[in-house]
Protein backbone atom coordinates (compact mmCIF):
# COMPACT_ATOMS: atom_id res chain seq x y z
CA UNK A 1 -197.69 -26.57 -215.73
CA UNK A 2 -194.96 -24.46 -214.25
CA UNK A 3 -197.09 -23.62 -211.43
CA UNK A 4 -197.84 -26.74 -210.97
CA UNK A 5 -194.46 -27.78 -210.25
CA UNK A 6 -192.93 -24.49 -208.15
CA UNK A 7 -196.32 -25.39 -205.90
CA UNK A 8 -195.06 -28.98 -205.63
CA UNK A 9 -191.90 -27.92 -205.42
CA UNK A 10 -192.72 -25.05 -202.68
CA UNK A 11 -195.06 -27.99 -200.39
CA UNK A 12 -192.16 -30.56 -200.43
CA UNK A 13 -189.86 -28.15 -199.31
CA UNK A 14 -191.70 -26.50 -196.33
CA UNK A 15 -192.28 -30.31 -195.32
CA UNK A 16 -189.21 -30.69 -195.17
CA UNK A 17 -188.25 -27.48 -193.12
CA UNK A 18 -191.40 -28.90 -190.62
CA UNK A 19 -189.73 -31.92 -190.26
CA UNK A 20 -186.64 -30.54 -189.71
CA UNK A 21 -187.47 -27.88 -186.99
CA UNK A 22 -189.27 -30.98 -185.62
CA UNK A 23 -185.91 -32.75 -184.94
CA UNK A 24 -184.71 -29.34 -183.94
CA UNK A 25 -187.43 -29.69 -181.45
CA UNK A 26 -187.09 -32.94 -179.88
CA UNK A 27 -183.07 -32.70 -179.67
CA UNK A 28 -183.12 -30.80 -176.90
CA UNK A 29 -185.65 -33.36 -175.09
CA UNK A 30 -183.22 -36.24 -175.74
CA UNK A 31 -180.43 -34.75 -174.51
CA UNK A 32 -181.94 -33.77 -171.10
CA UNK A 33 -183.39 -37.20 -170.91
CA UNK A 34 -179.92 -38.93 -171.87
CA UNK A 35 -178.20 -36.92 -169.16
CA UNK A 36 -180.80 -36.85 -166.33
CA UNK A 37 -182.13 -40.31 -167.13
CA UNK A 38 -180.36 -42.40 -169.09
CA UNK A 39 -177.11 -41.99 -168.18
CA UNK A 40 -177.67 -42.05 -164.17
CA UNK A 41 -179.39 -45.37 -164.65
CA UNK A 42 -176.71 -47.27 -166.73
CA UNK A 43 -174.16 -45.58 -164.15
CA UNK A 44 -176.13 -47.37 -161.36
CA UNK A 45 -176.39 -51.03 -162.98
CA UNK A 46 -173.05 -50.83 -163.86
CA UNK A 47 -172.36 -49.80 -160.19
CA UNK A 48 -174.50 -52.76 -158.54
CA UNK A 49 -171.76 -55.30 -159.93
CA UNK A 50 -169.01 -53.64 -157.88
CA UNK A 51 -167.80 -53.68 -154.32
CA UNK A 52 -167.83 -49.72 -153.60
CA UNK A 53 -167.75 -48.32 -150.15
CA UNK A 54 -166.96 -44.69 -149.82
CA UNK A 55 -165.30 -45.02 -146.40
CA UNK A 56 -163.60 -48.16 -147.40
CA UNK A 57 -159.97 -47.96 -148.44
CA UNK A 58 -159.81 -50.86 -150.52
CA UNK A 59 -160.86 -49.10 -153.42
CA UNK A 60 -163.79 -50.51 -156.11
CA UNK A 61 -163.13 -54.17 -157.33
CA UNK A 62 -165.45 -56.17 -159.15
CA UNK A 63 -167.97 -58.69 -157.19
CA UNK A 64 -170.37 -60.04 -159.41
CA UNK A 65 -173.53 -60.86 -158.39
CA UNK A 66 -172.70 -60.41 -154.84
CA UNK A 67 -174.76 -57.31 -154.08
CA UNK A 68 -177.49 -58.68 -155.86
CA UNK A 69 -177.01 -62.05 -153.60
CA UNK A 70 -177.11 -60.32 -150.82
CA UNK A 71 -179.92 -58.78 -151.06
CA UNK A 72 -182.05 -61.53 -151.78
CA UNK A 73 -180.69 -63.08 -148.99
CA UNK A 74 -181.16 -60.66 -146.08
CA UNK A 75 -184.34 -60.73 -144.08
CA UNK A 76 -184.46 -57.27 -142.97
CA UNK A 77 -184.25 -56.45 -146.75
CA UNK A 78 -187.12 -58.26 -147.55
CA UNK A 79 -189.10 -57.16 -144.31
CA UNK A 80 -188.49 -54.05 -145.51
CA UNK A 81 -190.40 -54.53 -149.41
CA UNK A 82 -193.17 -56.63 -147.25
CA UNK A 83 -193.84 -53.44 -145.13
CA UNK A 84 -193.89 -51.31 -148.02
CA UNK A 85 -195.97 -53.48 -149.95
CA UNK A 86 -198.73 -53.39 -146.94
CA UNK A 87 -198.08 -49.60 -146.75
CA UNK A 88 -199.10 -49.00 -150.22
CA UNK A 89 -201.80 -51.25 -150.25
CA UNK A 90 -203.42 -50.17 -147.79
CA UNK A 91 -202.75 -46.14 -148.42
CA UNK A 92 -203.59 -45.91 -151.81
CA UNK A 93 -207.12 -48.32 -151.17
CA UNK A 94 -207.84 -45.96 -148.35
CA UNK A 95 -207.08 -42.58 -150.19
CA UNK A 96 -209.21 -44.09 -153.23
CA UNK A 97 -212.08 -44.77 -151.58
CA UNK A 98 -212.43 -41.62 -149.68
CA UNK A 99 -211.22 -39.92 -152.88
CA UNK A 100 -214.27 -41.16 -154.98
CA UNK A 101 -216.66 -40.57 -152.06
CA UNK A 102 -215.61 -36.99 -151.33
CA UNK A 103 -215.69 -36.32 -155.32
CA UNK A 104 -219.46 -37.83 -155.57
CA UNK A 105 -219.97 -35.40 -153.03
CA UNK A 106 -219.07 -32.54 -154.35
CA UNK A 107 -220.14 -33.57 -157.91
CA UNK A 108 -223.55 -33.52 -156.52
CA UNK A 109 -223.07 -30.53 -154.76
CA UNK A 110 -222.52 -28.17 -157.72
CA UNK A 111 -224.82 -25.58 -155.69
CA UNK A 112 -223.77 -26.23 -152.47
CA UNK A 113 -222.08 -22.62 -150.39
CA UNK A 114 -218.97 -22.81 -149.81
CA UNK A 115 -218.05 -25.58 -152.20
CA UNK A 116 -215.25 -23.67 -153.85
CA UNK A 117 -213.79 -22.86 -150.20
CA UNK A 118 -213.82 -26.46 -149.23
CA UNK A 119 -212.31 -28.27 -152.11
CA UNK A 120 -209.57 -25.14 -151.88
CA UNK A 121 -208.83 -26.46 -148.08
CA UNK A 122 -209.30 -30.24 -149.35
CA UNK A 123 -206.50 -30.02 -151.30
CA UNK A 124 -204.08 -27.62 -149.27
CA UNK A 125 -202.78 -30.42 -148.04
CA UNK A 126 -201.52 -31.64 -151.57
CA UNK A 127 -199.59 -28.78 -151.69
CA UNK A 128 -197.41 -28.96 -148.26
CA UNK A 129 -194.30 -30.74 -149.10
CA UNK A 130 -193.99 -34.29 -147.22
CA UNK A 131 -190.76 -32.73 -145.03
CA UNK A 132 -192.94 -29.95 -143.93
CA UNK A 133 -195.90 -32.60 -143.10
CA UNK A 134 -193.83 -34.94 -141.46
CA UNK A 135 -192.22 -32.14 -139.07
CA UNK A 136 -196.00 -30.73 -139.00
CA UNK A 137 -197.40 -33.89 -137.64
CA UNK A 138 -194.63 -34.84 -135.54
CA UNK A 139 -194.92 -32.22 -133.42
CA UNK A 140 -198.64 -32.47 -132.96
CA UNK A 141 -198.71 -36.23 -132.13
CA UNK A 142 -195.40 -35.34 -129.77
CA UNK A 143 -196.11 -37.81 -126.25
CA UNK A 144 -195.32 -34.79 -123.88
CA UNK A 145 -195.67 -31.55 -125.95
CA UNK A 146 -197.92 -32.82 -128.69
CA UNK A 147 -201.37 -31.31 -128.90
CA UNK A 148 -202.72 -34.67 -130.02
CA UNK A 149 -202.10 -36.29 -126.53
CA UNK A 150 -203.19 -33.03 -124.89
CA UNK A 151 -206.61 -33.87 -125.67
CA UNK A 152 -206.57 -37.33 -125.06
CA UNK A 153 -204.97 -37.41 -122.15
CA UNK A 154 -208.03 -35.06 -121.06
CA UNK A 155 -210.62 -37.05 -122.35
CA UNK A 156 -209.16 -40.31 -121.97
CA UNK A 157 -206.71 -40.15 -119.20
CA UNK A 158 -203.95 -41.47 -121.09
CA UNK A 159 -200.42 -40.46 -123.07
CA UNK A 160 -200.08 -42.39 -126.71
CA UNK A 161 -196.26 -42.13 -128.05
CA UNK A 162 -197.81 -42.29 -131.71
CA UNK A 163 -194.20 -42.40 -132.82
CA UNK A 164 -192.24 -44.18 -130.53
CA UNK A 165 -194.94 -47.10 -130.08
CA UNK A 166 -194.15 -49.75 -132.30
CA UNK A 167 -197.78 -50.88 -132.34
CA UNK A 168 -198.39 -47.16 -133.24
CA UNK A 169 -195.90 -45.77 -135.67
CA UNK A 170 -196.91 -47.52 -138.71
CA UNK A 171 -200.83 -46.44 -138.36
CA UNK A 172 -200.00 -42.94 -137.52
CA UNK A 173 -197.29 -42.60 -140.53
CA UNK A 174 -200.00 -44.48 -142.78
CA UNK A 175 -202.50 -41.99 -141.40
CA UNK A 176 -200.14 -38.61 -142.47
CA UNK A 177 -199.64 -40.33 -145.90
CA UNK A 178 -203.93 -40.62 -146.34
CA UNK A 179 -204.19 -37.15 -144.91
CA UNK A 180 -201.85 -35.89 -147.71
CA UNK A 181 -202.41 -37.36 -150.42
CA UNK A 182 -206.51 -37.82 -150.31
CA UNK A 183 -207.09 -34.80 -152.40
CA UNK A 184 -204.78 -36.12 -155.39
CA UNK A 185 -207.89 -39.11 -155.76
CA UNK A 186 -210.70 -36.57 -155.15
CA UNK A 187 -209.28 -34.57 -157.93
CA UNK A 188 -209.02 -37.84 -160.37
CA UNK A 189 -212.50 -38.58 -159.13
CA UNK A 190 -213.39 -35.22 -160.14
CA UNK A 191 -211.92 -35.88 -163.08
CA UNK A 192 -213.17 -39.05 -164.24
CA UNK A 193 -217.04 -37.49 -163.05
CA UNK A 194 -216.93 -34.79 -165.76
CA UNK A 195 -215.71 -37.37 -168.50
CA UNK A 196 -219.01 -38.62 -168.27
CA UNK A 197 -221.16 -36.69 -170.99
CA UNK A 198 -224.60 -35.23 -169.74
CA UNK A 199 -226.81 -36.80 -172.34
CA UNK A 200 -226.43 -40.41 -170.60
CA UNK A 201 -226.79 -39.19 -167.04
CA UNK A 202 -229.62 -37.23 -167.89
CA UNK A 203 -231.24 -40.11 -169.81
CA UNK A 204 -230.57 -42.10 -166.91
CA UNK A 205 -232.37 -39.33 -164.65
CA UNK A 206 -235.40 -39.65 -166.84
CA UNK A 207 -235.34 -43.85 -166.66
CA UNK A 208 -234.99 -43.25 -163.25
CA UNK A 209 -232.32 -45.60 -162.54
CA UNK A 210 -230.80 -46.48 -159.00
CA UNK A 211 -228.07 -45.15 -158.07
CA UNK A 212 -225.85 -48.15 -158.15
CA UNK A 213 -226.95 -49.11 -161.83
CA UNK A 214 -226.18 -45.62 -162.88
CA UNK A 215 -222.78 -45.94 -161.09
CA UNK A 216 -221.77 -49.48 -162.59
CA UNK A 217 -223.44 -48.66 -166.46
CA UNK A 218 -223.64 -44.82 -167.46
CA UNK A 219 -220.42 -43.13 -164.80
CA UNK A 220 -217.41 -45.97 -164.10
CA UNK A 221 -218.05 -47.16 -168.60
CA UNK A 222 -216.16 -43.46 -169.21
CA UNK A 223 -214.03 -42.48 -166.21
CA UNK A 224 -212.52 -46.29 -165.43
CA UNK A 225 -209.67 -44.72 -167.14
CA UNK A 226 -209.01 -42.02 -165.05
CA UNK A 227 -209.56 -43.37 -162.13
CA UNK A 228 -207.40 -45.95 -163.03
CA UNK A 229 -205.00 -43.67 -163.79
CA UNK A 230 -204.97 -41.95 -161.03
CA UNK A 231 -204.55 -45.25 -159.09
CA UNK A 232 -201.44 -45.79 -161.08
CA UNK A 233 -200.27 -42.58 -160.33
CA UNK A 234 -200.62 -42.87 -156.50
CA UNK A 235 -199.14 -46.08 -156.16
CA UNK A 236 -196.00 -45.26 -158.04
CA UNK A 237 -195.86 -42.37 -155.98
CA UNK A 238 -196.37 -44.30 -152.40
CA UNK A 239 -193.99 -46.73 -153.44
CA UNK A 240 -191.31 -44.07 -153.19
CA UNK A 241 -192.53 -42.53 -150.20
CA UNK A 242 -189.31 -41.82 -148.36
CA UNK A 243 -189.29 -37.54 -147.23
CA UNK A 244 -192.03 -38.51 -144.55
CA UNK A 245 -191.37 -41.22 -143.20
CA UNK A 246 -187.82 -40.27 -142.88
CA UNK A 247 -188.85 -36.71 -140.80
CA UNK A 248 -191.21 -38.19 -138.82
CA UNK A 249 -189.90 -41.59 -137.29
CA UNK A 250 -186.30 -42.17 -139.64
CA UNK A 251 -187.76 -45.46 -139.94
CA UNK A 252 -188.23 -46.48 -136.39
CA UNK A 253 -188.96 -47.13 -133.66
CA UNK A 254 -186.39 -50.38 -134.61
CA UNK A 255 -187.76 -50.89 -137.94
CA UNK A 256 -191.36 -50.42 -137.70
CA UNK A 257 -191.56 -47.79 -140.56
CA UNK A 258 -188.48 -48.76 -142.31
CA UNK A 259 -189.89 -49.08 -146.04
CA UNK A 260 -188.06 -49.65 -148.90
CA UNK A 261 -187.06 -46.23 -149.82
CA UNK A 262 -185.82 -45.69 -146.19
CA UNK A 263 -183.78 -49.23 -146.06
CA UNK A 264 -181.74 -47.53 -149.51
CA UNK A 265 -181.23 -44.10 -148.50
CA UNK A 266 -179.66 -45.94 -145.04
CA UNK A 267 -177.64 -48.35 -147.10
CA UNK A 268 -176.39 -45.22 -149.40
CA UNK A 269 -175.96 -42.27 -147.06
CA UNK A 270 -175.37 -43.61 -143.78
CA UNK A 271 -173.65 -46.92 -144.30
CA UNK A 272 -172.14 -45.22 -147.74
CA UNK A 273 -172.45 -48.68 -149.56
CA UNK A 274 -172.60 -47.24 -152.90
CA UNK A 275 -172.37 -50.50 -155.27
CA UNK A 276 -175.04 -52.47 -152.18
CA UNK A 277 -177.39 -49.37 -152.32
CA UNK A 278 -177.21 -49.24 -156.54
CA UNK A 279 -178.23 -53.37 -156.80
CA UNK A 280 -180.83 -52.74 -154.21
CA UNK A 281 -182.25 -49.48 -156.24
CA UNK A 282 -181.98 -51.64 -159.66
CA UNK A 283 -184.03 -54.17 -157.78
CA UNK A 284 -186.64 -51.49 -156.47
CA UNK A 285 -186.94 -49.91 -159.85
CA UNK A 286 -187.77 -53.72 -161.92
CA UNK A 287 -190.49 -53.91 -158.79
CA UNK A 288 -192.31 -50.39 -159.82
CA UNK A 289 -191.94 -50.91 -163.52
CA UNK A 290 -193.35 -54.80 -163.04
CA UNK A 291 -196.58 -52.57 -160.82
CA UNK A 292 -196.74 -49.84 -164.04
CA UNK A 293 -196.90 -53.00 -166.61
CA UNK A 294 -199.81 -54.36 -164.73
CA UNK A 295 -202.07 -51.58 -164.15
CA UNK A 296 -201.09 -50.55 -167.88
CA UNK A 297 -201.67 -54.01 -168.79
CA UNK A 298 -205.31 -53.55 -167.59
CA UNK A 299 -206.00 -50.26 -168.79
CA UNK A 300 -204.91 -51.06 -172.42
CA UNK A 301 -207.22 -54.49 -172.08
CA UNK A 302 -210.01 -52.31 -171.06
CA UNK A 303 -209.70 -50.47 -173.80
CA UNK A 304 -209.37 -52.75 -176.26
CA UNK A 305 -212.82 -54.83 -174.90
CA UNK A 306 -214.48 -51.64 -175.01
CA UNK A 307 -213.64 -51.55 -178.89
CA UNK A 308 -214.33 -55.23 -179.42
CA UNK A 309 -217.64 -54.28 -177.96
């Protein structure tokens, strides 16, 4: 009976120690978050209802819903979101499609020389940081020096200022950003691939299925998810794209490349309107988290029809 009770008396007690080392854990976590995060954001909402320019010396007084106003009201503001909105459509749909289709490749190429060598230069260009691609690319599509134009003014006959061309710009930035960040998707595809389990593909081998019925009912049933993930992931990610654009054409030629991230940082650090740059990030952020509830939206309804099912 005694034992009884020291053993009950021993496992309450070493639950309790668990669950306090487990606070002990996560306290750390919390405070990092509060004072990276939390803190930084509720600094900047608070900010977007003030009148704050740093070279200004009226000082910070209280407007409102001025900045906000604003905002909403200016064209070039708005031009701005609509060009980012085409950027990121059309770079992530590009980069997912040759994503997938380079990762079917080399899923069926498990033999194949060289493989490991080629998906290690696939995804070098993951690795470069967008500064050092933007200066990297500017230089080659250069219209006098640039040895983009070298060979096509000997093939062609003709200089192209890929940078300087307003008809140009956005394609050739859009271009940089697909070059880049291709390999992230051929790595989800990759991903997603190996989630599906060998029995079914090889069951669907032996059935002798096509190719697109083994696509739509044995692979996309298990690695939706990560794909979709993935997706997610890039879009977030190309809705902040800001380091390349900025190195390679500031935003220019006029406004041609000016996206969203690029029309803050110039409101922030060049015009130094702190309280009009904080209500236009506010605004940016409710835009990305509206994006992340969708796609989570439809990830979490797959899920649960796949259940129901």
């Amino acid at each position: 009976m005694k034992r009884n009770v020291l053993s009950r008396f021993a496992h309450r007690l070493d639950q309790q120690n668990t669950q306090s080392f487990a606070y002990q854990l996560i306290v750390p976590v919390l405070i990092f978050f509060a004072v990276w995060n939390l803190i930084p954001v509720l600094w900047m909402i608070g900010l977007g209802f003030y009148n704050f320019t740093l070279t200004s010396a009226r000082g910070v007084t209280f407007s409102g819903f001025e900045n906000y106003a604003y905002i909403l009201g200016n064209s070039e503001i708005w031009a701005s979101f609509s060009r980012t909105f085409v950027f990121v459509f059309f770079a992530v749909t590009i980069e997912t499609l040759l994503g997938v289709s380079l990762a079917f490749l080399f899923w069926g190429s498990t033999n194949l020389p060289g493989r490991r060598f080629a998906l290690t230069m696939l995804f070098s260009p993951m690795i470069v940081t967008p500064v050092a691609s933007g200066t990297f690319f500017r230089l080659i599509l250069d219209p006098v020096f640039g040895i983009a134009n070298y060979f096509i003014d000997n093939i062609f006959g003709i200089k192209i200022d890929f940078l300087g061309d307003p008809a140009w710009a956005f394609p050739s930035v859009l271009a940089v950003d697909i070059w880049m960040w291709t390999p992230f998707m051929i790595l989800m595809g990759l991903a997603a691939l190996g989630s599906v389990p060998k029995a079914e593909l090889e069951a669907a081998a032996i059935d002798r299925l096509p190719w697109y019925t083994r696509l739509l009912h044995v692979i996309l049933p298990h690695g939706k998810f990560i794909l979709m993930l993935g997706v997610l992931l890039r879009t977030i990610e190309a809705f902040k794209t800001m380091g390349l654009i900025h190195t390679m054409t500031s935003g220019g030629p006029g406004n041609a490349t000016e996206l969203i991230a690029v029309a803050l940082y110039r409101q922030a650090f060049q015009a130094f309107k702190m309280g009009r740059s904080s209500a236009m990030a506010i605004l940016t952020l409710m835009v990305a988290i509206a994006f992340t509830s969708i796609f989570l939206y439809i990830l979490n309804f797959g899920k649960r029809k796949g259940d129901i099912q």
